[in-house]
PDB file of N, CA and C in Angstrom:
ATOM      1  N   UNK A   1     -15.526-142.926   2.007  1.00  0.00           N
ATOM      2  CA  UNK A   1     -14.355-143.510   2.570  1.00  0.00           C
ATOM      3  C   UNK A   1     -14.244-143.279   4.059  1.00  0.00           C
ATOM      4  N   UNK A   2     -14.928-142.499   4.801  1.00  0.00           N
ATOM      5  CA  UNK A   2     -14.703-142.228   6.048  1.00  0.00           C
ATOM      6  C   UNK A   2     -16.094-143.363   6.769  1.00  0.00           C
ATOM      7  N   UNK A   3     -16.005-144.075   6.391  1.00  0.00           N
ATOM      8  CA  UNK A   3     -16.809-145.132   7.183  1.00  0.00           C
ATOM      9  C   UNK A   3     -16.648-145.775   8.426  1.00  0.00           C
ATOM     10  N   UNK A   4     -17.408-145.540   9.249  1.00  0.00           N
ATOM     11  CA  UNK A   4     -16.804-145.836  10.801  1.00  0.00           C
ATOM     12  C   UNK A   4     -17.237-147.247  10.986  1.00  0.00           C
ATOM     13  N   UNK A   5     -16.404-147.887  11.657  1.00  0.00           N
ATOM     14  CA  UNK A   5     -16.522-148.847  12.330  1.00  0.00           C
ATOM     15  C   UNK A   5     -17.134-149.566  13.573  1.00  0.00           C
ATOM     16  N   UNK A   6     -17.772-149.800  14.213  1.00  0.00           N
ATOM     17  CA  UNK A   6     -18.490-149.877  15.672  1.00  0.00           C
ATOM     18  C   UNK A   6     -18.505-150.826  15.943  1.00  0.00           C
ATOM     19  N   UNK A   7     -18.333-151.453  17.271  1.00  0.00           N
ATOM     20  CA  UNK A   7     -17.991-152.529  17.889  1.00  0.00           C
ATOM     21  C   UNK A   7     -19.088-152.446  18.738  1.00  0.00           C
ATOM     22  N   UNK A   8     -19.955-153.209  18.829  1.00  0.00           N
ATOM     23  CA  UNK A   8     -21.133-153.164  20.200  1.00  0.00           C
ATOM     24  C   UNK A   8     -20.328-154.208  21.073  1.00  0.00           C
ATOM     25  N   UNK A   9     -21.006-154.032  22.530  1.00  0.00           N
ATOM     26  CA  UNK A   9     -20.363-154.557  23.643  1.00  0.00           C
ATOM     27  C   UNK A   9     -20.237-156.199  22.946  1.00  0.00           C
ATOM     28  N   UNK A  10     -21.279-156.861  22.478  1.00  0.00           N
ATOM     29  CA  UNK A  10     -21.870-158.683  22.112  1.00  0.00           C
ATOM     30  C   UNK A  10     -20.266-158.475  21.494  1.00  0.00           C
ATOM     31  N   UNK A  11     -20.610-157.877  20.397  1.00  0.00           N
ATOM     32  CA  UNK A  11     -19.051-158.089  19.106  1.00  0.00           C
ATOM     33  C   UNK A  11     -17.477-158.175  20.388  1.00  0.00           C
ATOM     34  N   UNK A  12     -17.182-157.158  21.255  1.00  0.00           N
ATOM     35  CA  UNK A  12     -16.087-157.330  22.036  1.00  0.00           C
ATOM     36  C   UNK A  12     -16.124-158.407  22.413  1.00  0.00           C
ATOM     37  N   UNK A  13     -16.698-159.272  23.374  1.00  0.00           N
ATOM     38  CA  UNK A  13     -17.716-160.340  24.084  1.00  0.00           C
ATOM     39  C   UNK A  13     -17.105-161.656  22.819  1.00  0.00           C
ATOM     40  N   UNK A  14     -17.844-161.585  22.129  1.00  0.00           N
ATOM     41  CA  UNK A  14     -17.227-162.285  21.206  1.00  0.00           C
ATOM     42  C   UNK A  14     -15.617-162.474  20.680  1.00  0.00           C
ATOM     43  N   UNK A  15     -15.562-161.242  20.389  1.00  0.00           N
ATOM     44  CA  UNK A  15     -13.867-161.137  19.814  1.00  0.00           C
ATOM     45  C   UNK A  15     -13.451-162.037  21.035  1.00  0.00           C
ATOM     46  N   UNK A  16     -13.181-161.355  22.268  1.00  0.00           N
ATOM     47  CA  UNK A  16     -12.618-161.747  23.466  1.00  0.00           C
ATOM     48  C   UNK A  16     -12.990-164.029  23.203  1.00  0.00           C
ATOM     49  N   UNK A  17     -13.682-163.917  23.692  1.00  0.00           N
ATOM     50  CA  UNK A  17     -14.224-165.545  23.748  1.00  0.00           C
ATOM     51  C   UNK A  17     -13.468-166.431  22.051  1.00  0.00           C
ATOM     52  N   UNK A  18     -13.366-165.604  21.380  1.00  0.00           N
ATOM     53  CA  UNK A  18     -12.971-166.395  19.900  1.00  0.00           C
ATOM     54  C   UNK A  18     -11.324-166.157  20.347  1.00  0.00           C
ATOM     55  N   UNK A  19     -10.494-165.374  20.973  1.00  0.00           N
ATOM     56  CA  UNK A  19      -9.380-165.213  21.395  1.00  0.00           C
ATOM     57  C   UNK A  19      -8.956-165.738  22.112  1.00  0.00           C
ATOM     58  N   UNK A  20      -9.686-166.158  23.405  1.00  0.00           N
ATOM     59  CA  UNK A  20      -9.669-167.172  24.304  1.00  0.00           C
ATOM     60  C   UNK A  20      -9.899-168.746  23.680  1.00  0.00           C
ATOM     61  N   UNK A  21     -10.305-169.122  23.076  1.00  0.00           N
ATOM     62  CA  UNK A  21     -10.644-170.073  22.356  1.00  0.00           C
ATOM     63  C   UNK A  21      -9.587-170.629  21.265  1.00  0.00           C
ATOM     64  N   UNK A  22      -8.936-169.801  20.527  1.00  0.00           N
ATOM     65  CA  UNK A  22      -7.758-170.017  19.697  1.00  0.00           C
ATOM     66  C   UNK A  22      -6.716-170.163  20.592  1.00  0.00           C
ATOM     67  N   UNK A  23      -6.442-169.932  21.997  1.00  0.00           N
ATOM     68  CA  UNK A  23      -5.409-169.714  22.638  1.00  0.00           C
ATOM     69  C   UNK A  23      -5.550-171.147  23.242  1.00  0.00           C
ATOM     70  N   UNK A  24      -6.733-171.293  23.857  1.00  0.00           N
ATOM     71  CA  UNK A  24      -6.673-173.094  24.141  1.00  0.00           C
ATOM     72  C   UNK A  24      -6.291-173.677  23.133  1.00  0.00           C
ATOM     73  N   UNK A  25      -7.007-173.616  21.781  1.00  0.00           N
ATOM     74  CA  UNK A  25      -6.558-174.866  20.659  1.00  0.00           C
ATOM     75  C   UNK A  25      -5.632-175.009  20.557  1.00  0.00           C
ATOM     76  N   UNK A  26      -4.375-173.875  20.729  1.00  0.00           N
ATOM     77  CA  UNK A  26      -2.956-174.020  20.379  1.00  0.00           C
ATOM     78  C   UNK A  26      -2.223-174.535  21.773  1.00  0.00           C
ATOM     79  N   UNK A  27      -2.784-174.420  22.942  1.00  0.00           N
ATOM     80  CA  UNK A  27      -2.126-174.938  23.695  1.00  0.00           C
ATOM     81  C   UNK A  27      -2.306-176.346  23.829  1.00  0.00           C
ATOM     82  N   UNK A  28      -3.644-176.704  23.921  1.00  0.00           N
ATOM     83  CA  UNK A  28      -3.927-178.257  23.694  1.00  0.00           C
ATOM     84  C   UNK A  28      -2.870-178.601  22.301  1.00  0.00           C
ATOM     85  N   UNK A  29      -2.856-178.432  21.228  1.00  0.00           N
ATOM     86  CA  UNK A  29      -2.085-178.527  19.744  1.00  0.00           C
ATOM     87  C   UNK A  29      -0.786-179.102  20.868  1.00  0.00           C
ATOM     88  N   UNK A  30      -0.579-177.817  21.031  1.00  0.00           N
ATOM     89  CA  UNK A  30       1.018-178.227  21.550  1.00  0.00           C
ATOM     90  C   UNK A  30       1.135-179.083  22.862  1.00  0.00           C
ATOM     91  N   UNK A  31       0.147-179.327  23.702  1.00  0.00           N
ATOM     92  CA  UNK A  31       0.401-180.213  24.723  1.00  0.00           C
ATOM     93  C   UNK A  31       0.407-181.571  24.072  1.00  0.00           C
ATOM     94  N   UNK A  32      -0.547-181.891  22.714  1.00  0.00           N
ATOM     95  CA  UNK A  32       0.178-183.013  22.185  1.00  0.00           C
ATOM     96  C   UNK A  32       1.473-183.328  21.128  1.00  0.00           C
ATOM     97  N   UNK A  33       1.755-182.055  21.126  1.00  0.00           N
ATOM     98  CA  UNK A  33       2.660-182.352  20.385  1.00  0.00           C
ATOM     99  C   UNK A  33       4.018-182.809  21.263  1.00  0.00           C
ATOM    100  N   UNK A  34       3.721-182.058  22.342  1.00  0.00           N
ATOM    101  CA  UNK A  34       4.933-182.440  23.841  1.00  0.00           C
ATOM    102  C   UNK A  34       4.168-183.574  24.345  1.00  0.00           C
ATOM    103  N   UNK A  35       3.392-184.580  23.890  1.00  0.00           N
ATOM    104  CA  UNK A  35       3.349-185.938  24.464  1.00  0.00           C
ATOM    105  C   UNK A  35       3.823-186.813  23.727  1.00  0.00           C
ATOM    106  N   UNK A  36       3.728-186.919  22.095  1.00  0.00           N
ATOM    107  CA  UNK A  36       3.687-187.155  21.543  1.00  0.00           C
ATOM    108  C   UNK A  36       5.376-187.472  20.856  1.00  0.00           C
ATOM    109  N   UNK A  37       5.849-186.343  21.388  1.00  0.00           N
ATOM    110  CA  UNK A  37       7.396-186.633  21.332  1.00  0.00           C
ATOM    111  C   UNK A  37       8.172-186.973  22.227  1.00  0.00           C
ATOM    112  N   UNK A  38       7.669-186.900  23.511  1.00  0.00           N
ATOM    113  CA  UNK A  38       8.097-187.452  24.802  1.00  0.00           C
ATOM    114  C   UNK A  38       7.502-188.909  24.511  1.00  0.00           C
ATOM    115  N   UNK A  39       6.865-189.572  23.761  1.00  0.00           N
ATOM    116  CA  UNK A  39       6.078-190.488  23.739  1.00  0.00           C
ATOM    117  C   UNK A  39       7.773-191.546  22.755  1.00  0.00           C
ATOM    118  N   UNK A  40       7.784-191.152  21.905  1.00  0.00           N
ATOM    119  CA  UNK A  40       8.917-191.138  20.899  1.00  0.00           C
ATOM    120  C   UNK A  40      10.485-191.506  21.131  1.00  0.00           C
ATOM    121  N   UNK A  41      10.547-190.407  22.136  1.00  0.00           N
ATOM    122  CA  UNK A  41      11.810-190.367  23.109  1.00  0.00           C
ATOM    123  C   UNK A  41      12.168-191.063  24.184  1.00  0.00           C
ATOM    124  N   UNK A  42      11.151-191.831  24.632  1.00  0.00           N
ATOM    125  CA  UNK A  42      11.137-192.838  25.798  1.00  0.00           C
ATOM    126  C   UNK A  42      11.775-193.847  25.647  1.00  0.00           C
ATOM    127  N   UNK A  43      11.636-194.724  24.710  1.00  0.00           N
ATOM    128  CA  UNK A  43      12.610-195.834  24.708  1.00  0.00           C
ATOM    129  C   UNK A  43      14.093-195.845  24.984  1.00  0.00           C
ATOM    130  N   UNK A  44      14.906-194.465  23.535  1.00  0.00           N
ATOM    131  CA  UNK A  44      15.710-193.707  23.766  1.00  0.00           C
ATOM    132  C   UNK A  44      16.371-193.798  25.193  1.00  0.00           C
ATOM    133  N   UNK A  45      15.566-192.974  25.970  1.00  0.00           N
ATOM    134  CA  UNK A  45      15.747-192.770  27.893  1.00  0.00           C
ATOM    135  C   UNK A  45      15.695-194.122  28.189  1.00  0.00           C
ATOM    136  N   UNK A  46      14.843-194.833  27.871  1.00  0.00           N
ATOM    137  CA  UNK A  46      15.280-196.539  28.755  1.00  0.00           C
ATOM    138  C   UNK A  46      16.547-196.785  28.013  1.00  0.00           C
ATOM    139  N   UNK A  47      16.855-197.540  27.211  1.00  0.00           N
ATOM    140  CA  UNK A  47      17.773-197.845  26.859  1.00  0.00           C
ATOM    141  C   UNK A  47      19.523-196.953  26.870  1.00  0.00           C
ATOM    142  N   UNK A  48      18.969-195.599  26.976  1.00  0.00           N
ATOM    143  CA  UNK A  48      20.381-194.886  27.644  1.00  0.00           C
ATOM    144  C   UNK A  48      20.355-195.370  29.512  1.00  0.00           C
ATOM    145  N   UNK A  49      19.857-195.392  29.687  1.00  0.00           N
ATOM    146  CA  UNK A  49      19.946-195.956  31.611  1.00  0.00           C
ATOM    147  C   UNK A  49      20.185-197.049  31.213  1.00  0.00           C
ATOM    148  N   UNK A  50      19.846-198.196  30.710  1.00  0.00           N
ATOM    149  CA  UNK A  50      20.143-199.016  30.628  1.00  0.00           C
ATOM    150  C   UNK A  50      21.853-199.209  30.095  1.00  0.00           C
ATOM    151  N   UNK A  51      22.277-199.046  29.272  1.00  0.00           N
ATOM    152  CA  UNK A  51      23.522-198.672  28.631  1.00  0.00           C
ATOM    153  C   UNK A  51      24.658-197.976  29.815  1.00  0.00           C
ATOM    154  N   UNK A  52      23.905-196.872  30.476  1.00  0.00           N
ATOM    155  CA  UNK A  52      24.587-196.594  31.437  1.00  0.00           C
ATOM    156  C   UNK A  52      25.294-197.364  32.594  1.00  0.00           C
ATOM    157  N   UNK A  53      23.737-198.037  32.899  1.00  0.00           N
ATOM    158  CA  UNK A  53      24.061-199.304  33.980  1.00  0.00           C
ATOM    159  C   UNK A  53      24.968-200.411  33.407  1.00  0.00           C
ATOM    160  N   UNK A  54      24.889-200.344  32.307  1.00  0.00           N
ATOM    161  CA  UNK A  54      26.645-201.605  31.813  1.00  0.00           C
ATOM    162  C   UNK A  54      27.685-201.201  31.547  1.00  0.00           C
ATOM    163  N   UNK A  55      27.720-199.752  31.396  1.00  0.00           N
ATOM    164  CA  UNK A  55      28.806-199.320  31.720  1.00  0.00           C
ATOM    165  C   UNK A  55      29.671-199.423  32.851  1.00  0.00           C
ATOM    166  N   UNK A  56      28.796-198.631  33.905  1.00  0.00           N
ATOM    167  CA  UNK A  56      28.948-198.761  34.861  1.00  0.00           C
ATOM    168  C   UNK A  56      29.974-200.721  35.481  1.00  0.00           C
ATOM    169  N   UNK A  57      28.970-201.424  35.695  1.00  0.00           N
ATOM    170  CA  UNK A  57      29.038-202.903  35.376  1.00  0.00           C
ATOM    171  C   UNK A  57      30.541-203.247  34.713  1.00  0.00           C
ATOM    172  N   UNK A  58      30.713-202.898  33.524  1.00  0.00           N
ATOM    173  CA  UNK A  58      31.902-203.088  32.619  1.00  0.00           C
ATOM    174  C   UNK A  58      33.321-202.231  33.313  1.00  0.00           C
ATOM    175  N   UNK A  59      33.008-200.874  34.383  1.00  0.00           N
ATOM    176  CA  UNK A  59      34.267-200.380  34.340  1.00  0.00           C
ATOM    177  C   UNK A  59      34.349-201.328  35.523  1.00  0.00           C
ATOM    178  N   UNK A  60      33.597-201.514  36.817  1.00  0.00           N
ATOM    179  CA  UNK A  60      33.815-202.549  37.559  1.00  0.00           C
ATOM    180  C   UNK A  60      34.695-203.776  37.235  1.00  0.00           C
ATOM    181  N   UNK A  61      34.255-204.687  36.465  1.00  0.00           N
ATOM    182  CA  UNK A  61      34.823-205.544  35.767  1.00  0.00           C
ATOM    183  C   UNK A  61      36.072-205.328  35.428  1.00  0.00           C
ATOM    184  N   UNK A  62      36.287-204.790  34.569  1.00  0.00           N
ATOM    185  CA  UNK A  62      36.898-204.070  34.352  1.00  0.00           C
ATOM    186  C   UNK A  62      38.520-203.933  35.290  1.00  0.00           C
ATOM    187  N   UNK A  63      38.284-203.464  36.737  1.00  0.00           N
ATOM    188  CA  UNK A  63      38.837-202.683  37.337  1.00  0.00           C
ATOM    189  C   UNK A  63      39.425-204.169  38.250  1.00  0.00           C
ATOM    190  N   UNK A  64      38.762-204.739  38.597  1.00  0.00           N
ATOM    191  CA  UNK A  64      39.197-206.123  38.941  1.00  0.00           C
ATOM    192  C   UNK A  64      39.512-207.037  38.436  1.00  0.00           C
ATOM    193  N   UNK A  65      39.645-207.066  36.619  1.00  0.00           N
ATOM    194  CA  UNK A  65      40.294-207.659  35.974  1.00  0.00           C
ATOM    195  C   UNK A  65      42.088-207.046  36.044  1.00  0.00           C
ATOM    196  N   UNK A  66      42.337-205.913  36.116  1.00  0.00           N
ATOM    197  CA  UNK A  66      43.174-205.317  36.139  1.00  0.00           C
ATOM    198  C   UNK A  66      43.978-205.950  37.540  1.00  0.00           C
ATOM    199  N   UNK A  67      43.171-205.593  38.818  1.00  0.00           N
ATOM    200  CA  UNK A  67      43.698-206.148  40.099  1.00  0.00           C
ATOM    201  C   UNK A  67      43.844-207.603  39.749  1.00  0.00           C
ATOM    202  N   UNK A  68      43.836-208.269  39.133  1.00  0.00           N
ATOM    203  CA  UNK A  68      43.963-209.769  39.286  1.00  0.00           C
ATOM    204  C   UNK A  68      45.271-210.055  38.326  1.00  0.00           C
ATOM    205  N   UNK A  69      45.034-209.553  37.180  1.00  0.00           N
ATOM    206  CA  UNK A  69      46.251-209.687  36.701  1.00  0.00           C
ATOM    207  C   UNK A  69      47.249-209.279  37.315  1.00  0.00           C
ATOM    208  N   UNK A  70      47.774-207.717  38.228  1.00  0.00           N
ATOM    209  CA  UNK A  70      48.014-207.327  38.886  1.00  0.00           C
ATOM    210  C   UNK A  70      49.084-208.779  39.752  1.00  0.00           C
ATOM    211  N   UNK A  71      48.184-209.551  40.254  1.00  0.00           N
ATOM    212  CA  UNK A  71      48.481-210.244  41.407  1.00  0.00           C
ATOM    213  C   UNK A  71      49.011-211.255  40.774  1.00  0.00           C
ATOM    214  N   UNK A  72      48.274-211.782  39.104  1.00  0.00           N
ATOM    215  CA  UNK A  72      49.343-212.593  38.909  1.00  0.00           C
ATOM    216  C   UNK A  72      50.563-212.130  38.441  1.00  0.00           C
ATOM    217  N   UNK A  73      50.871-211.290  37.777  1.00  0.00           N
ATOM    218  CA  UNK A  73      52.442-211.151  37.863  1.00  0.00           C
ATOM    219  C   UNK A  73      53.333-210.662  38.754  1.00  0.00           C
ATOM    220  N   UNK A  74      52.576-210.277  40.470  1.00  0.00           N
ATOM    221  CA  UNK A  74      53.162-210.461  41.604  1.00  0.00           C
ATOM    222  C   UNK A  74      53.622-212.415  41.670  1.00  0.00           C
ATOM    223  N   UNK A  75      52.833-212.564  41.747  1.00  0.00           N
ATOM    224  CA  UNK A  75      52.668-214.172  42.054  1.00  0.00           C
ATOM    225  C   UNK A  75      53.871-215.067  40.889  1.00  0.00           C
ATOM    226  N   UNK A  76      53.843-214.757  39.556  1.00  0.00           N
ATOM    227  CA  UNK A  76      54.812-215.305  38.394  1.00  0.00           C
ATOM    228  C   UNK A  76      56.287-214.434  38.853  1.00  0.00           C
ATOM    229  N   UNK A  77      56.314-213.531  39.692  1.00  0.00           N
ATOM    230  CA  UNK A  77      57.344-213.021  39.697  1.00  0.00           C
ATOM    231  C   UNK A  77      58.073-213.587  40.678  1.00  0.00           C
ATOM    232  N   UNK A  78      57.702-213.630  42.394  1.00  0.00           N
ATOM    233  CA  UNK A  78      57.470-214.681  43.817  1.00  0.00           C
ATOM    234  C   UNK A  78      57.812-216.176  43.297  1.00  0.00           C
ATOM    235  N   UNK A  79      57.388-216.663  42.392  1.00  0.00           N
ATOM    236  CA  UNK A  79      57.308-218.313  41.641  1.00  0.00           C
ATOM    237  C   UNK A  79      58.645-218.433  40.957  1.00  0.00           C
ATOM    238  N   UNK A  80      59.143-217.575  40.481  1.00  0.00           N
ATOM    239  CA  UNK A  80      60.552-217.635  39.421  1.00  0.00           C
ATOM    240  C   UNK A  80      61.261-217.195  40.782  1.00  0.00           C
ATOM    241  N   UNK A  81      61.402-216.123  41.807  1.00  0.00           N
ATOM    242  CA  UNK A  81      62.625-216.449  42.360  1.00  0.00           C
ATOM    243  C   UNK A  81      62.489-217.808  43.721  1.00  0.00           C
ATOM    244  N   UNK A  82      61.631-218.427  43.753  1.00  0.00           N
ATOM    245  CA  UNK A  82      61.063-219.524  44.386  1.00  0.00           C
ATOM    246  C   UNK A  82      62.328-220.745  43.643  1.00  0.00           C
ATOM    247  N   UNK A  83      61.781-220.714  42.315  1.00  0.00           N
ATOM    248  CA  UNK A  83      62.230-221.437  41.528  1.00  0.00           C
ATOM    249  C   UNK A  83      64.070-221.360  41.727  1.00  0.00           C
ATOM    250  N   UNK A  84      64.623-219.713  41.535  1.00  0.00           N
ATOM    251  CA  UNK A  84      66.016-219.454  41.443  1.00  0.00           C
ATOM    252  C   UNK A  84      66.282-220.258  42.839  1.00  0.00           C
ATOM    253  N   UNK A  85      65.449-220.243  44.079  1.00  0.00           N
ATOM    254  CA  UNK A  85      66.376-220.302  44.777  1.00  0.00           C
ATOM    255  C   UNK A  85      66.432-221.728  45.365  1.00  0.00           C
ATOM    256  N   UNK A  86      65.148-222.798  44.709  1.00  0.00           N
ATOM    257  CA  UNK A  86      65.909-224.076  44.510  1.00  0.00           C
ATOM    258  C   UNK A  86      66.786-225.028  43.409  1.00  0.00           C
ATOM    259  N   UNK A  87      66.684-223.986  42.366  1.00  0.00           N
ATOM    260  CA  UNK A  87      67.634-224.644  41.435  1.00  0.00           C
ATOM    261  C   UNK A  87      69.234-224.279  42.281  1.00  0.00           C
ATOM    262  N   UNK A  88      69.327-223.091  42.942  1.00  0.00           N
ATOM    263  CA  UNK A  88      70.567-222.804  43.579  1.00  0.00           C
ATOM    264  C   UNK A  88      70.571-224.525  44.600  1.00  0.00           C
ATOM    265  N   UNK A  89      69.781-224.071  45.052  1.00  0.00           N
ATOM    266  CA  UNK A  89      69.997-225.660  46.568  1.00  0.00           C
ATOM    267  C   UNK A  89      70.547-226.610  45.531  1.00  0.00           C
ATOM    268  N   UNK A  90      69.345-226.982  44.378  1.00  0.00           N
ATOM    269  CA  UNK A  90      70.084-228.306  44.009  1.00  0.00           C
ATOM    270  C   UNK A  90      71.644-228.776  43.409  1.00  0.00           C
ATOM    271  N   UNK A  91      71.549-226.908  42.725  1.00  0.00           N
ATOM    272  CA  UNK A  91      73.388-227.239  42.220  1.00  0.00           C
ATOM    273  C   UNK A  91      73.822-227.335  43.191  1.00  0.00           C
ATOM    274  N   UNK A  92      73.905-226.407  44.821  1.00  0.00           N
ATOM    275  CA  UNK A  92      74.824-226.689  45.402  1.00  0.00           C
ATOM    276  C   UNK A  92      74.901-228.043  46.295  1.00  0.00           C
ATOM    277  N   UNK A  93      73.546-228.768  45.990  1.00  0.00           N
ATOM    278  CA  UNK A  93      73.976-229.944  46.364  1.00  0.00           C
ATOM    279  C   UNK A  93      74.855-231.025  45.825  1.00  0.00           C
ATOM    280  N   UNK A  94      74.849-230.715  44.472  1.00  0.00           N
ATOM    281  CA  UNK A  94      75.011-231.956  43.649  1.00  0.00           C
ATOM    282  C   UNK A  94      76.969-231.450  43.676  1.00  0.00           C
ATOM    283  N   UNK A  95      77.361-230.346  43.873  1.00  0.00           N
ATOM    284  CA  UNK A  95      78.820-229.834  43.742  1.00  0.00           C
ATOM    285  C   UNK A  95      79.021-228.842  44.769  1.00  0.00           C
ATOM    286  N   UNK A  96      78.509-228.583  45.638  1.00  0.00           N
ATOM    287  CA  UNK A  96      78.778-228.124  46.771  1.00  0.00           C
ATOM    288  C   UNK A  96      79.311-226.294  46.684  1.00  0.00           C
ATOM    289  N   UNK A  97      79.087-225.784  45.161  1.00  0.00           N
ATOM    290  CA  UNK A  97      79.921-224.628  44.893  1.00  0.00           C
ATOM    291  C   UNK A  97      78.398-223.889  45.112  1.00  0.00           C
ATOM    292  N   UNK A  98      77.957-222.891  44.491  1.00  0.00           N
ATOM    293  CA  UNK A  98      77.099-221.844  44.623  1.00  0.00           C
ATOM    294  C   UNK A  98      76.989-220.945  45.629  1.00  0.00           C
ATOM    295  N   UNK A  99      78.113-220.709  45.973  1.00  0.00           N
ATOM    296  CA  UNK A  99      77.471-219.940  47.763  1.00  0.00           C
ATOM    297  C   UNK A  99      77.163-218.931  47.700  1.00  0.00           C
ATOM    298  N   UNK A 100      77.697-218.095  46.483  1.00  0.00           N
ATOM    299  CA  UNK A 100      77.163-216.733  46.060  1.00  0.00           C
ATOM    300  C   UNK A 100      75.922-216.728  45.515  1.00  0.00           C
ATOM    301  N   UNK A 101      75.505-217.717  44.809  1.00  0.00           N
ATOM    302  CA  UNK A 101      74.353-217.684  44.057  1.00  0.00           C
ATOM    303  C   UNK A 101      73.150-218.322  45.734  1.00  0.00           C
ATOM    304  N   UNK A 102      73.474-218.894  46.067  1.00  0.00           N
ATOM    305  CA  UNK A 102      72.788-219.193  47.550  1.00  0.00           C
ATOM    306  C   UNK A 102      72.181-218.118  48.224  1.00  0.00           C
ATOM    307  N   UNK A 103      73.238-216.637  48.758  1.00  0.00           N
ATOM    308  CA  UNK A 103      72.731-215.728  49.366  1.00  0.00           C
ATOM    309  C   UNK A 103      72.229-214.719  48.430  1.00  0.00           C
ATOM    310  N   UNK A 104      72.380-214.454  47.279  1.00  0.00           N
ATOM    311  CA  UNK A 104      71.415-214.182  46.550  1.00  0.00           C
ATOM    312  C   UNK A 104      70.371-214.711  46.671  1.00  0.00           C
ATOM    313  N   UNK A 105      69.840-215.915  46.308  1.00  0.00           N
ATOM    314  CA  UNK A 105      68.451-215.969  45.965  1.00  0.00           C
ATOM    315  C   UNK A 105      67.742-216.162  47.674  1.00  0.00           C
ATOM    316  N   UNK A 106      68.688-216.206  48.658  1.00  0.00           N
ATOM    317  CA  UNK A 106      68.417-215.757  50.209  1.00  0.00           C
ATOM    318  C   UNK A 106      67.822-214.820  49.784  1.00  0.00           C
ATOM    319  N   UNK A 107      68.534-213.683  49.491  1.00  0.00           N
ATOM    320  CA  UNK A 107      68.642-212.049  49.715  1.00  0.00           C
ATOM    321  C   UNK A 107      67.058-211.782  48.958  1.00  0.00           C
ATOM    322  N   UNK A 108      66.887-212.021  47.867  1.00  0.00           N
ATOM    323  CA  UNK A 108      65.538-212.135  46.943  1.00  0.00           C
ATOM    324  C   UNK A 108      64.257-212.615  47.956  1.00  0.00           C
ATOM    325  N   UNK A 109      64.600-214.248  48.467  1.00  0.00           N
ATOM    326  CA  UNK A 109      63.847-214.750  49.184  1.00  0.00           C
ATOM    327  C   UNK A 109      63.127-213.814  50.024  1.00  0.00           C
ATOM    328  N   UNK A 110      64.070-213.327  50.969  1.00  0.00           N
ATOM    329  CA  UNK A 110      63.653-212.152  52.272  1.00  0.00           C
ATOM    330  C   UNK A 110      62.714-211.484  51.636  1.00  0.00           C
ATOM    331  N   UNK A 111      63.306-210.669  50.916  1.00  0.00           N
ATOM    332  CA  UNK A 111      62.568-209.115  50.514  1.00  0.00           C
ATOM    333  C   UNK A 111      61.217-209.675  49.554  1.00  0.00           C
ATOM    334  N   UNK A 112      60.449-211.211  49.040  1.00  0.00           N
ATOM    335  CA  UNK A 112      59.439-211.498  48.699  1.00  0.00           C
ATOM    336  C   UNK A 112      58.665-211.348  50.234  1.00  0.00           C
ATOM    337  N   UNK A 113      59.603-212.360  50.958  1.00  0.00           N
ATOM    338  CA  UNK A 113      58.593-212.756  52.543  1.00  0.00           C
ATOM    339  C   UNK A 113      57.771-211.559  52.606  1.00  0.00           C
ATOM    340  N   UNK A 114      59.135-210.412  52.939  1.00  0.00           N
ATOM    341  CA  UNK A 114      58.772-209.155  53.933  1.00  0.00           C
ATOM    342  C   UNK A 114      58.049-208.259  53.228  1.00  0.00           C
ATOM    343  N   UNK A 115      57.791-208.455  51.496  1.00  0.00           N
ATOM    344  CA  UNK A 115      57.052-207.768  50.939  1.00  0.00           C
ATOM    345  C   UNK A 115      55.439-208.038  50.816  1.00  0.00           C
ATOM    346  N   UNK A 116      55.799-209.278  51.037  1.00  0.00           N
ATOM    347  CA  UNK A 116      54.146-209.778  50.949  1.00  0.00           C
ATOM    348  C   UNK A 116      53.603-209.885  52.051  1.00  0.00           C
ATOM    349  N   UNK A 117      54.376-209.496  53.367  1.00  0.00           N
ATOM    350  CA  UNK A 117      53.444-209.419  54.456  1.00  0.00           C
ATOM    351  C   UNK A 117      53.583-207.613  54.928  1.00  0.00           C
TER     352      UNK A 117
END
């Protein structure tokens, strides 16, 4: 049972080189396995940039759909007292009464002018 073991220099030499050798295979192993899934994952990455970029695109849109509506119900609002303040002219043409309703839709009139400039 006391049997010794001996390693001649060739056998180290060896060990060493078969150690070195398993250590490449596994790194090559795994350099394809990291291509191979980066290979996989690529489309993925295009199509998220892509997705991104219409996002992007869409909040734009988006953001100037908002400003426009915006302006039209400035504009529908400007149009109705437009409206108040010639239906006033015409009653007070046709009966000569409205004079209150007159400087009202004056008074409205102004504060559109001076608001929109």
């Amino acid at each position: 049972m006391n049997t010794q073991v001996v390693f001649t220099p060739n056998d180290i030499i060896e060990l060493f080189k078969s150690v070195c050798y398993l250590i490449t295979m596994v790194s090559a192993v795994v350099g394809i396995i990291v291509a191979a899934v980066s290979k996989v994952k690529a489309p993925g990455r295009a199509q998220d940039k892509a997705i991104e970029s219409h996002e992007k695109r869409l909040n734009k849109i988006e953001q100037v759909l908002k400003d426009q509506i915006e302006q039209s119900k400035e504009i529908q609002k400007d149009t109705r007292v437009y409206q108040r303040g010639i239906l006033a002219l015409i009653n007070h043409s046709i009966d000569g009464n409205n004079i209150e309703e007159l400087e009202k839709c004056r008074d409205e009139l102004t504060g559109v002018i001076y608001h929109n400039n």
